[in-house]
Protein backbone atom coordinates (compact mmCIF):
# COMPACT_ATOMS: atom_id res chain seq x y z
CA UNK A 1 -132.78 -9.47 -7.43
CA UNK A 2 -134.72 -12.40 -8.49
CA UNK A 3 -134.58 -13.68 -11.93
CA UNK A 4 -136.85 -15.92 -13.73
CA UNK A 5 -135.58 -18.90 -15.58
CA UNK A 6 -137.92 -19.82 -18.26
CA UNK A 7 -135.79 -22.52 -20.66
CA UNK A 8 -134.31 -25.91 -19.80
CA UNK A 9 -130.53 -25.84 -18.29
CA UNK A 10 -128.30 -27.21 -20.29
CA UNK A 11 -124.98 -26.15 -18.59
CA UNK A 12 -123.62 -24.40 -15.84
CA UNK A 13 -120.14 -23.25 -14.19
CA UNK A 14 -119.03 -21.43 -11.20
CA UNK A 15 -117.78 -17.70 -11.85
CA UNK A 16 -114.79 -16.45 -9.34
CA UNK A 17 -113.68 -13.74 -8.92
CA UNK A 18 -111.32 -11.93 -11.63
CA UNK A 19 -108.01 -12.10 -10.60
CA UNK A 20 -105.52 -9.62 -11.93
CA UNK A 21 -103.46 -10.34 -14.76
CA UNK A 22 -99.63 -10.69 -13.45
CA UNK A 23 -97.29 -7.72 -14.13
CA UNK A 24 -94.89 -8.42 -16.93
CA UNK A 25 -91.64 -7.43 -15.88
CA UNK A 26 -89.85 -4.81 -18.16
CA UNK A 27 -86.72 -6.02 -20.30
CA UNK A 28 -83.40 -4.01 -18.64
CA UNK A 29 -82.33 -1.33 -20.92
CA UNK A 30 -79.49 -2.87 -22.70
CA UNK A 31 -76.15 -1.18 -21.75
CA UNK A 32 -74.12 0.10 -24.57
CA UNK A 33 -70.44 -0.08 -24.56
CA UNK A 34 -70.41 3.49 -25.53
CA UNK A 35 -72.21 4.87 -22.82
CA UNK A 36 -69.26 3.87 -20.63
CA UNK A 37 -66.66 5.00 -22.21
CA UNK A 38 -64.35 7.11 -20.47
CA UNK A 39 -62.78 10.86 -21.63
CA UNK A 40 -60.02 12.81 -20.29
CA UNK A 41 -61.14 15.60 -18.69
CA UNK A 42 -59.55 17.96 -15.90
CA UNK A 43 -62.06 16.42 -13.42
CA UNK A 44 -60.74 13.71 -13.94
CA UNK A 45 -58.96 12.11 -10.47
CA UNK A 46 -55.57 11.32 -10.46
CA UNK A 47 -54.70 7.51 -9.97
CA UNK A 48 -52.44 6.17 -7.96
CA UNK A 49 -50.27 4.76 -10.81
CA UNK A 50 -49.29 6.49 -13.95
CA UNK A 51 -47.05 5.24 -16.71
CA UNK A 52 -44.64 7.45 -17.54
CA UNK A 53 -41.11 7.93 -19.48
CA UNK A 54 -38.21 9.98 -19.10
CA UNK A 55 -36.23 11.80 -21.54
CA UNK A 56 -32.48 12.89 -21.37
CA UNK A 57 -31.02 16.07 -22.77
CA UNK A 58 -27.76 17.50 -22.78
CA UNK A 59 -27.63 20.66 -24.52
CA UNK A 60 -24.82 22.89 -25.05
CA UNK A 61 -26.13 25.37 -22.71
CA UNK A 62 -25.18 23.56 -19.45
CA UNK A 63 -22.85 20.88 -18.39
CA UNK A 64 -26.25 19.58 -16.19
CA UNK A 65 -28.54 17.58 -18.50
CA UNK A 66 -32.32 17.55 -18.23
CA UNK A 67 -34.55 15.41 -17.38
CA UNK A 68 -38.14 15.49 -18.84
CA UNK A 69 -40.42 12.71 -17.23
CA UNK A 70 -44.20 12.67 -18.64
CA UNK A 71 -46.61 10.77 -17.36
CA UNK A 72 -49.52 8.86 -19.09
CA UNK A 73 -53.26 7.98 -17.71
CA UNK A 74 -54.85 4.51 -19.49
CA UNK A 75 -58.55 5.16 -20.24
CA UNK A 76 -60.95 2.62 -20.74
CA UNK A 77 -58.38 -0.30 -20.13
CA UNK A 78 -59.10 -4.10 -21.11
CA UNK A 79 -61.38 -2.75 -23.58
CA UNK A 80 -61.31 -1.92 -27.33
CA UNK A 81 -61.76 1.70 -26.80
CA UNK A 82 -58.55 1.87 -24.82
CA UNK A 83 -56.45 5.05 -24.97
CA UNK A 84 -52.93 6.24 -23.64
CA UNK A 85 -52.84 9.97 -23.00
CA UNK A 86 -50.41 12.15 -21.37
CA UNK A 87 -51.65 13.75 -17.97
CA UNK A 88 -48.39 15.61 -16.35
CA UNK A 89 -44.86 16.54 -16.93
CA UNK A 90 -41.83 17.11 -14.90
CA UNK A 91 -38.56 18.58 -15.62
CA UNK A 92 -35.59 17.60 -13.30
CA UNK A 93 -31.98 19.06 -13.39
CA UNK A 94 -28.62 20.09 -11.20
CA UNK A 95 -28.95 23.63 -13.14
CA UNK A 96 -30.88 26.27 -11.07
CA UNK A 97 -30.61 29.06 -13.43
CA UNK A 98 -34.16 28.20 -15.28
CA UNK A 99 -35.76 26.57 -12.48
CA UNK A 100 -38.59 29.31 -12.18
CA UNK A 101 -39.74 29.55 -15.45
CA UNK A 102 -39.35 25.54 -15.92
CA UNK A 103 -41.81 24.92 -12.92
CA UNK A 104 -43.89 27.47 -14.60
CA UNK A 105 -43.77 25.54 -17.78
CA UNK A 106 -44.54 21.96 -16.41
CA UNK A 107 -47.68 23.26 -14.22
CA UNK A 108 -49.07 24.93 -17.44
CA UNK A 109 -48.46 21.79 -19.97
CA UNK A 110 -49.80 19.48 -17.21
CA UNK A 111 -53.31 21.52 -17.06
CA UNK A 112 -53.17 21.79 -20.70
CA UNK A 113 -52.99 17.83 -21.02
CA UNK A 114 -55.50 17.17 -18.20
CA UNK A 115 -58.08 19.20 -20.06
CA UNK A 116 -57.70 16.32 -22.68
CA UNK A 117 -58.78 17.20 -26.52
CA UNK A 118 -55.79 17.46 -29.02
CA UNK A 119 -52.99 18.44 -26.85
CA UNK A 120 -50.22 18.24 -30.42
CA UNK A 121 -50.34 21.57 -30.58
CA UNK A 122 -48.23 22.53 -27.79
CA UNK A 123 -45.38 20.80 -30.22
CA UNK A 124 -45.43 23.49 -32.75
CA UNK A 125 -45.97 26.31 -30.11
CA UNK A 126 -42.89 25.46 -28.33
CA UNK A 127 -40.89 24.80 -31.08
CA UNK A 128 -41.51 27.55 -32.63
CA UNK A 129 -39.65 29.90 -29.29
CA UNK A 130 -36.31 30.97 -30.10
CA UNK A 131 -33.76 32.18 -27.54
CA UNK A 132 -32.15 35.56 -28.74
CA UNK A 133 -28.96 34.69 -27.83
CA UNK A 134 -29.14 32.06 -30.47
CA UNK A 135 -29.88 28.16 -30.61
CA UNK A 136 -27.45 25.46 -30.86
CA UNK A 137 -27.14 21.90 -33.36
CA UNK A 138 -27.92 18.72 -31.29
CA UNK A 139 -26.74 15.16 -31.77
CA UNK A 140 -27.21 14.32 -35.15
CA UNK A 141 -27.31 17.80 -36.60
CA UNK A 142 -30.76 19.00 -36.10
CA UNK A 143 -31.10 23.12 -35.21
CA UNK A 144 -32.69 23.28 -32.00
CA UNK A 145 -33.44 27.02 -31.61
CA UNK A 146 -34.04 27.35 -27.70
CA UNK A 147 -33.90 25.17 -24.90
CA UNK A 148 -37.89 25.53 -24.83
CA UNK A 149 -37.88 24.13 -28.36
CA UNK A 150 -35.84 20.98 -26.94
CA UNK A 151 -38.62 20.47 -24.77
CA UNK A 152 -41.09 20.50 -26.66
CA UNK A 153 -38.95 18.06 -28.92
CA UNK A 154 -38.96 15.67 -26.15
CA UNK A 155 -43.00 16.06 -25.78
CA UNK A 156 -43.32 15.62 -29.88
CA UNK A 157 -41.53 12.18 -29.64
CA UNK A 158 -43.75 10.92 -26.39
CA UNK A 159 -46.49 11.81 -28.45
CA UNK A 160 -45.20 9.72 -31.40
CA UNK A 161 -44.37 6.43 -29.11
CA UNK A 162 -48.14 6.75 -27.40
CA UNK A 163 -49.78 6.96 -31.28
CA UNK A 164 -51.04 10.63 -30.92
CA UNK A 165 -48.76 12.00 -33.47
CA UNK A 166 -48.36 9.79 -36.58
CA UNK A 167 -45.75 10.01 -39.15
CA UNK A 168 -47.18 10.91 -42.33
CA UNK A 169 -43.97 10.27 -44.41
CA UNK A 170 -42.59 11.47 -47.40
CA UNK A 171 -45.30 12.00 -50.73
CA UNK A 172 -43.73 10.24 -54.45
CA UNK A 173 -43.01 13.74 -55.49
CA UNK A 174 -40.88 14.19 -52.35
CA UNK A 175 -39.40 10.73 -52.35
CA UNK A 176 -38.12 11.57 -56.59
CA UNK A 177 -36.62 14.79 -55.56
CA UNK A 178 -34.65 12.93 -52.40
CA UNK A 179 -33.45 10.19 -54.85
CA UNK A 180 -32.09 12.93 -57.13
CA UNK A 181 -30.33 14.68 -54.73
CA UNK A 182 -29.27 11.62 -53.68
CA UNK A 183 -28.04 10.39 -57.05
CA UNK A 184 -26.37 13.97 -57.25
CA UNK A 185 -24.33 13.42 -54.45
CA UNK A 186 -22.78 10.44 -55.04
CA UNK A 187 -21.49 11.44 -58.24
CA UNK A 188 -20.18 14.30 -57.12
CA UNK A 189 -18.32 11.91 -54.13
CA UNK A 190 -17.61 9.57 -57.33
CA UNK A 191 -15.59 12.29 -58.87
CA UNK A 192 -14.11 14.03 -56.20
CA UNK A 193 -12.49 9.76 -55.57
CA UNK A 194 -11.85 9.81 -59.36
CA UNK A 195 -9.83 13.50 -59.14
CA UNK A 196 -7.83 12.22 -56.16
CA UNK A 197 -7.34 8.68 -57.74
CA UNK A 198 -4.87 10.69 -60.80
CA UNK A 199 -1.44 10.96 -60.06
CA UNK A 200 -1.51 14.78 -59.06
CA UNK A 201 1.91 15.13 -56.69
CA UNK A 202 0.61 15.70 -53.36
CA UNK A 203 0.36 19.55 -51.70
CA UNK A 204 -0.21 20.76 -55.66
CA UNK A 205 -1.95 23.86 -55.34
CA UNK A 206 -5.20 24.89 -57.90
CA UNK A 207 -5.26 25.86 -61.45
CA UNK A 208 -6.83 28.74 -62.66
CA UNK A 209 -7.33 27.45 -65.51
CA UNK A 210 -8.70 23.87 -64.86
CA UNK A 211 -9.92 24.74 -61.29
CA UNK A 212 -7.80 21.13 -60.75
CA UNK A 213 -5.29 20.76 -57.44
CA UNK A 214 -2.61 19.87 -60.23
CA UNK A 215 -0.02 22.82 -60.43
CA UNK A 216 3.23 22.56 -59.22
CA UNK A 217 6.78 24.04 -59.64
CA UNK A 218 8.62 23.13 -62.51
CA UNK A 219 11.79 24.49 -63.83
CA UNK A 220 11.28 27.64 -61.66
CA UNK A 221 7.78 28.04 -62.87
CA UNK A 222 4.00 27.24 -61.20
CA UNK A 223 2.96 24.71 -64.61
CA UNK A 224 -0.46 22.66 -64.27
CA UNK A 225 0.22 18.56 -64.70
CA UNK A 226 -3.78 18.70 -65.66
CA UNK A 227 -4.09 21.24 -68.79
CA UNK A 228 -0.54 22.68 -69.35
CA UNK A 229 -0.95 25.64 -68.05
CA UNK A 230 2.07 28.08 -67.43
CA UNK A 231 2.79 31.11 -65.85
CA UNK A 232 6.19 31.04 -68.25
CA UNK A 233 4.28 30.89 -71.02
């Protein structure tokens, strides 16, 4: 197509050909922390390692102690979202009269604790099993009312070293009442000292009277060194 120029050039330049405009490369998605965080679940596989503690106890039951091992998985480690958890338990002993129901028992708390989620309630549920031949006092006079109950002692203090259980103390209205008591006792241990501090003879039976260890024979007769108190009038 021909066209006609009909005013003075002034100017000219060369036209090319348009070239595309380059591609601007998208910006990564940032990567939150939070997306990677892992859970405990019961798909979760098994490492090769697991931390783990054992616990001894002797009851009165057996002369064979047990031997209560629970293992922990580390989620997340190196990072601030870093948790300890419990993911199986074994119970080892010379006794074979409970081994059935104790294999039982450590196949059902390990697939409860691999499901992950608040696992502190198995404390209360087996403490709260009680043999019907009756329970027995551990070390340090505590009731432990089955052998179950012990073992789910054992899993309530793992739970308290890892951080899952915390320790929520005594309130002030608590703490008063325990420094009463308290303050109670050791006057009464202050008076029973002060009572056996008197000169009462030795092996001198109770008053009636006084309710004091301070009667003794006397002249034929059972007289009280504390009040006076005769039977000879």
């Amino acid at each position: 197509m021909t066209k006609k120029i009909g005013q003075k050039i002034v100017g000219y330049e060369v036209l090319k050909d348009e070239e595309p405009e380059p591609a601007v490369e998208a910006a990564p998605a940032e990567v939150k922390e939070e997306d990677n965080i892992v859970q405990l679940h019961e798909k979760l596989k098994r490492p090769e390692m697991l931390l783990g503690s054992t616990y001894k106890v002797k009851t009165p039951l057996s002369e064979h102690a047990l031997y209560i091992t629970i293992n922990d998985v580390v989620l997340n480690q190196g990072t601030k979202h870093e948790l300890r958890r419990p993911f199986e338990i074994f119970i080892n002993s010379k006794n074979m009269d409970h081994f059935q129901w104790i294999v039982a028992l450590t196949r059902i708390i390990s697939a409860v604790f691999r499901k992950g989620g608040d696992v502190t309630f198995l404390v209360e549920e087996l403490h709260s099993v009680f043999d019907p031949r009756g329970g027995y006092f551990k070390k340090g006079g505590r009731y432990m009312p089955s052998l179950v109950a012990e073992i789910g002692d054992a899993i309530e203090c793992h739970l308290r070293m890892i951080g899952m259980l915390k320790d929520d103390g005594l309130d002030e209205h608590q703490k008063k009442l325990v420094a009463e008591k308290r303050a109670q006792y050791e006057d009464s241990v202050q008076g029973a000292k002060t009572a056996e501090a008197n000169d009462f003879p030795e092996g001198a039976q109770l008053c009636s009277k006084c309710n004091t260890k301070a009667t003794v024979q006397m002249d034929g007769c059972m007289t009280c060194l504390n009040c006076g108190e005769s039977k000879c009038g």
